[in-house]
Each structure stands twice: as C-alpha cells, then as structure tokens.
Protein backbone atom coordinates (compact mmCIF):
# COMPACT_ATOMS: atom_id res chain seq x y z
CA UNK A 1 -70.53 87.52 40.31
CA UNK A 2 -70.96 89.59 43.27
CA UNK A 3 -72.41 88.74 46.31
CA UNK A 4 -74.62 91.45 45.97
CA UNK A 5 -75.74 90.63 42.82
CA UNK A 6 -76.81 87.10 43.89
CA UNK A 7 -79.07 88.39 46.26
CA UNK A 8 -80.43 90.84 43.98
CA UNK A 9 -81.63 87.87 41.74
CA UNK A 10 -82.57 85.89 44.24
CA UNK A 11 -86.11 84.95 44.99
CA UNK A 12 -86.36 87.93 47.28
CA UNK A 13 -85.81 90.28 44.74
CA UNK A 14 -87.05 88.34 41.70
CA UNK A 15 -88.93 91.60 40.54
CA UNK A 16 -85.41 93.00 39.88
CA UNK A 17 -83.86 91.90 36.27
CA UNK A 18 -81.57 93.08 33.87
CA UNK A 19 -83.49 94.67 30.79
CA UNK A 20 -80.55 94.26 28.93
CA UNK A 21 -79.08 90.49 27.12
CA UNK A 22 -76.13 88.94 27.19
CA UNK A 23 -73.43 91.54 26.61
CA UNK A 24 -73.78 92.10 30.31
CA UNK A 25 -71.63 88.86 31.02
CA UNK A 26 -74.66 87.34 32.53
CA UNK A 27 -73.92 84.71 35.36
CA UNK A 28 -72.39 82.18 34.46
CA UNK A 29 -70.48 83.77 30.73
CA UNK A 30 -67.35 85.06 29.87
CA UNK A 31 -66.53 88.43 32.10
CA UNK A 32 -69.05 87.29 34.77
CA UNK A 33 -66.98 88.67 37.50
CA UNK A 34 -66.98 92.08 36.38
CA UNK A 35 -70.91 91.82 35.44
CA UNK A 36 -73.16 94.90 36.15
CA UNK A 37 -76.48 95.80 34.43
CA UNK A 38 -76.41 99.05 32.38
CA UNK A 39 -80.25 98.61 32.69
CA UNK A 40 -82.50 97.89 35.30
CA UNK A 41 -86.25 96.38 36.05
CA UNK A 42 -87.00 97.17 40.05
CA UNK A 43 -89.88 97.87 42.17
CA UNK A 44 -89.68 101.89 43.49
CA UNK A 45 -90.17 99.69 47.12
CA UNK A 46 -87.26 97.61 46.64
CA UNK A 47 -85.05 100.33 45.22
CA UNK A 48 -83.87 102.22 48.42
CA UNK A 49 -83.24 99.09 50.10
CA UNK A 50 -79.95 98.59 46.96
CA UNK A 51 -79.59 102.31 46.52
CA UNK A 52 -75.85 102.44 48.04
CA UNK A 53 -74.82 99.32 45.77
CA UNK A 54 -76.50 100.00 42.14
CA UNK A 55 -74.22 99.87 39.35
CA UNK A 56 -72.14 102.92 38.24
CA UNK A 57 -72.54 102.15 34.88
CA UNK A 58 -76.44 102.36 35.01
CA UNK A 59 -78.04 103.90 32.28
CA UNK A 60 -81.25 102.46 32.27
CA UNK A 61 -83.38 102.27 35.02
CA UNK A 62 -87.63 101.13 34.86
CA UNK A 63 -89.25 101.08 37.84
CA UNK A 64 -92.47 99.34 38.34
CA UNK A 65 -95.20 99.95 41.30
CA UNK A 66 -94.75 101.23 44.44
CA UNK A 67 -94.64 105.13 45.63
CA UNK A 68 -92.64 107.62 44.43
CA UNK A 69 -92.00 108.15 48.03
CA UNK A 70 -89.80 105.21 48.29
CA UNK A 71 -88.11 106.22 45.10
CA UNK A 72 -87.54 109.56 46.18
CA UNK A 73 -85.15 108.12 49.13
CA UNK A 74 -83.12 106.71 46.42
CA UNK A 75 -82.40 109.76 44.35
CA UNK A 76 -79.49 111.06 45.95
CA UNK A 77 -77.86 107.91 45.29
CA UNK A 78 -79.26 108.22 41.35
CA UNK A 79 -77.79 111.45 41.28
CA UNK A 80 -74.62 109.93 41.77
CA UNK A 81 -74.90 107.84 38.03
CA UNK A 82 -73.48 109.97 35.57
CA UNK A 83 -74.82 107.57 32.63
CA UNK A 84 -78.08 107.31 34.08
CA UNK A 85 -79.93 108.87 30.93
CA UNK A 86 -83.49 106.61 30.92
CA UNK A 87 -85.65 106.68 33.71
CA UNK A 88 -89.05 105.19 33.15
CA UNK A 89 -91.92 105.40 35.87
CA UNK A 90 -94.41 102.70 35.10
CA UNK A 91 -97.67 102.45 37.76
CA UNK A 92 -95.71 104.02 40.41
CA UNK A 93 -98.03 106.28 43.12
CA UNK A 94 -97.09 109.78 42.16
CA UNK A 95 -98.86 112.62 44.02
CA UNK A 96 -97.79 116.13 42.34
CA UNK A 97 -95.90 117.32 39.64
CA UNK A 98 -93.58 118.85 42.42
CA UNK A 99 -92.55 115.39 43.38
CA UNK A 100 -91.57 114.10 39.77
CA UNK A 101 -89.68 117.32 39.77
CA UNK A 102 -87.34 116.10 42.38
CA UNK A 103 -85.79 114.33 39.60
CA UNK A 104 -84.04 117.37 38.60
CA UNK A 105 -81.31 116.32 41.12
CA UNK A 106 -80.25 113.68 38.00
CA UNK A 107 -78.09 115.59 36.57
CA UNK A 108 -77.45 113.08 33.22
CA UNK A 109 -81.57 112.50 32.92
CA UNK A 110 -82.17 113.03 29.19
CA UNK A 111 -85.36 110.44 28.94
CA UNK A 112 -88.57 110.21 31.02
CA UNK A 113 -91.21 107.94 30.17
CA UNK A 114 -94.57 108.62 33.26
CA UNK A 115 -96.88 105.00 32.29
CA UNK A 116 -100.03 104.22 33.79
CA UNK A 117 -100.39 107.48 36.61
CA UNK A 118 -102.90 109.82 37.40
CA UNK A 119 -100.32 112.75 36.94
CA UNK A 120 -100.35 111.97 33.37
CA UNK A 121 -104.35 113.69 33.07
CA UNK A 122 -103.10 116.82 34.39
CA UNK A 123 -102.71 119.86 32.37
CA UNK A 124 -99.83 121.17 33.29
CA UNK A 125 -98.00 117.71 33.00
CA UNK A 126 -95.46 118.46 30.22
CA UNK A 127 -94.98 122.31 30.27
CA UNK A 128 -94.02 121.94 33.87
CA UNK A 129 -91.33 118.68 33.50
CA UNK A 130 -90.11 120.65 30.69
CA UNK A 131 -89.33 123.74 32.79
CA UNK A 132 -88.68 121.54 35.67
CA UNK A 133 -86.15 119.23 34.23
CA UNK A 134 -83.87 121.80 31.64
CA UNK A 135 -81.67 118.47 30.46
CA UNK A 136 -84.46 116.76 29.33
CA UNK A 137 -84.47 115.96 26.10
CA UNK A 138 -87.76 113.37 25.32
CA UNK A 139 -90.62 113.31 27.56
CA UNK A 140 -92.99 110.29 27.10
CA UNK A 141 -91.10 109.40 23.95
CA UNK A 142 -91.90 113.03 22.56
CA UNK A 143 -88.95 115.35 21.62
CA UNK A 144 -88.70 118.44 23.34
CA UNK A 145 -87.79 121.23 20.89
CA UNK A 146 -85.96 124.84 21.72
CA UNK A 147 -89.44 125.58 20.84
CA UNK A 148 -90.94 124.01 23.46
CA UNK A 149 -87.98 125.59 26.14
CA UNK A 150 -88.72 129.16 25.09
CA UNK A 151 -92.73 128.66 25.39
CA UNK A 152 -92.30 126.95 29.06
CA UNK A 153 -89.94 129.54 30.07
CA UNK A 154 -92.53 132.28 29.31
CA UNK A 155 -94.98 130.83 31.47
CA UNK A 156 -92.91 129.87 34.61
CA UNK A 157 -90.15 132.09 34.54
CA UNK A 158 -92.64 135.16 35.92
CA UNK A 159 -93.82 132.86 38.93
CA UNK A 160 -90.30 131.36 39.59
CA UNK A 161 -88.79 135.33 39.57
CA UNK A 162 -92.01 136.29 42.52
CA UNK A 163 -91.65 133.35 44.27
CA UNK A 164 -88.01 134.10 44.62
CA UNK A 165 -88.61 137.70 45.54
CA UNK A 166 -91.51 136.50 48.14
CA UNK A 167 -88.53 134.02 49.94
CA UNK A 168 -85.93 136.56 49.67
CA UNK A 169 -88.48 138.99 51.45
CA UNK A 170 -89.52 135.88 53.94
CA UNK A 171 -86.45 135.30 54.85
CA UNK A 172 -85.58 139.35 55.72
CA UNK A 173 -88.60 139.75 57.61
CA UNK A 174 -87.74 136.42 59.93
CA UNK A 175 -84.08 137.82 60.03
CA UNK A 176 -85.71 141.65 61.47
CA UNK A 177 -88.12 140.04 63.68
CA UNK A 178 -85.56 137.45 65.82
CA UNK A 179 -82.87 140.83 65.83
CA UNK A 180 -86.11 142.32 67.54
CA UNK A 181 -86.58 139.45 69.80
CA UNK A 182 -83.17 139.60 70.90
CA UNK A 183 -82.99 143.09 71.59
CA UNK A 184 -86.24 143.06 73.75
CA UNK A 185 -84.88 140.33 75.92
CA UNK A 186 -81.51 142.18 76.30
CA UNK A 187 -81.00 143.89 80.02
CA UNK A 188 -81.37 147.36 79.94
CA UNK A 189 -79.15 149.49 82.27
CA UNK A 190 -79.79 148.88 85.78
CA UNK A 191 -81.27 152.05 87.56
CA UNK A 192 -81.89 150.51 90.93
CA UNK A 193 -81.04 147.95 93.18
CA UNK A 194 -83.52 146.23 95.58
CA UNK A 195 -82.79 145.86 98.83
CA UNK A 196 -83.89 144.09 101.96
CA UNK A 197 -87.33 144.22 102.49
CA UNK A 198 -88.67 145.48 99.40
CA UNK A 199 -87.18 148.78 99.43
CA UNK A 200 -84.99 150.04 96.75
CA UNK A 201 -82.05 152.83 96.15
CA UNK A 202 -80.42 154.45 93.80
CA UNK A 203 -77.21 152.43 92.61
CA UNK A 204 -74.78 155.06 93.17
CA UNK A 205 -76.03 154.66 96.73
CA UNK A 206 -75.80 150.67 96.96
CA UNK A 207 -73.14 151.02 99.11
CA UNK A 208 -75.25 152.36 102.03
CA UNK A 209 -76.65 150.08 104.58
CA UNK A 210 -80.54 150.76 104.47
CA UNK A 211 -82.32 151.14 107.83
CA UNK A 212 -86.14 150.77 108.33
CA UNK A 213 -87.58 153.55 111.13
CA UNK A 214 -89.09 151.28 113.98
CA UNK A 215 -92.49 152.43 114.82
C-alpha cells in the first residue's frame, strides 16, 4: 500500500476509513498495492490537509464535523474526481446556502445528503440547491423531478437575469469612472512657462531671457 495511505490510517487520521469492504484490496489482500477507496469517511478539518492525494477513483465521499470552510479549500481538488457522485455533509458548520452552493464546481455531483445542520430549517433549503446545483439528481435522499427544475427555475431565474444586468451595469459604470480618472489626471497643453522668480511668459516667448526692472 502506499505510503500515503498508511498515514492516512494511522492513528493521526483514525477518523478517516474506507466506507466501503473488502473489494477495495484492503491492506494486507490480494491487489493491495493498487488499493484506493472508492468511498470515504473524513473529518471536513482533515480533508484539505489530503486534498492533492485523494483517490481518482472516489465516488463516495462523507464528511463528518468540522466547517464547511475547511471543506471549501478542498473543492477544487474534488472538482478534479470525475466519479465523485455522493457527497454527504453530516454535522459539518455550514453558514449559508451560498456556501453549499460552492459545490456546483463538482461537476459529476449527482447525490447530496445535508445531516444534522442548521441550514436544513431554512426555507429556501431545497428550491435553492436545486437551482444551484443543475446535475443534481437526489437531494437528502429525495428525487428531484423535471418538475421540480421547471418550478425552481421560475423563481430564480428572474433574480439571477437582474443580478446579472446590475453586474454588467457595475462593471460599466467602474469602467466610465477610472476612463474619467485618467483623463483628469492627464496634462493639458502647456500655455505658460514659469520663470525665475515667479514670473511667467508666454511659451512661444520661452526663448527670451526675462529681466526684472531694478527699482
């Protein structure tokens, strides 16, 4: 087995196991040297620390405890699984619905199961992971029908289409007001030249020495 591996199931990382039995090649079996888990058991804390070595052939993956913060770093790693298809969030800190929809970045996410959270009480919980997360197919072990697509779409496609027209508009306004800043700070054409002791002359006349009349 892989180094790696070792350590993962090592004392240090004993809350990390292998959901799945023997046809694995668990240490010590047949095919042990080419052993990976296709699912997973890991705290969200632990998880970014093995993000750049998890197993390509993940498909599986339940975290337990910790923030979603933490497993937030690790999602552009889990976007790189293309059999990741179960994801299940079990007493992990989540703060807003915006956060669990950074999971969107899985592109082969087809299961979400949200246990024991907070974000679970709020209304808007499964209308907005259904718009949220298109691929989705079961949310909390509950289908989700064309039915349910068309009905979400209606009710967030109208805020998504203003809030893209209010960044689009943003983002001119910014672009108008720095071309404004830089055109104020540009030199304008220079008139006059000063000249020794405060006095000044017209620049087609720069080349004249200026005298001051003696009193």
């Amino acid at each position: 087995m892989d180094t790696f591996w070792r350590d993962v199931w090592s004392a240090t990382m004993r809350n990390a196991r292998p959901l799945t039995g023997p046809a694995l090649g668990a240490p010590g079996t047949e095919g042990a040297g080419d052993w990976a888990p296709t699912s997973l058991r890991i705290s969200a804390d632990v998880l970014p620390l093995i993000r750049s070595n998890l197993s390509p052939g993940l498909q599986e993956l339940h975290v337990v405890e910790g923030s979603f913060r933490s497993l937030s770093q690790a999602i552009p790693a889990l976007a790189g699984l293309r059999y990741l298809s179960r994801l299940c969030l079990e007493s992990v800190s989540i703060r807003s619905l915006e956060d669990v929809g950074q999971l969107a970045a899985l592109p082969s996410l087809q299961q979400l199961t949200i246990l024991s959270s907070p974000i679970l009480e709020q209304a808007l919980f499964r209308p907005y992971l259904t718009w949220r997360l298109p691929r989705l197919k079961a949310l909390n072990e509950d289908a989700i029908t064309p039915a349910d697509r068309l009905s979400v779409a209606a009710m967030f496609q109208p805020l998504e289409d203003v809030l893209a027209e209010s960044a689009s508009f943003a983002a001119q306004s910014n672009a108008a007001e720095g071309s404004g800043r830089a055109r104020s700070r540009s030199p304008g054409k220079e008139g006059r030249k000063s000249a020794p002791g405060g006095l000044h002359q017209p620049s087609h006349l720069a080349h004249l020495p200026i005298t001051s009349s003696s009193a």
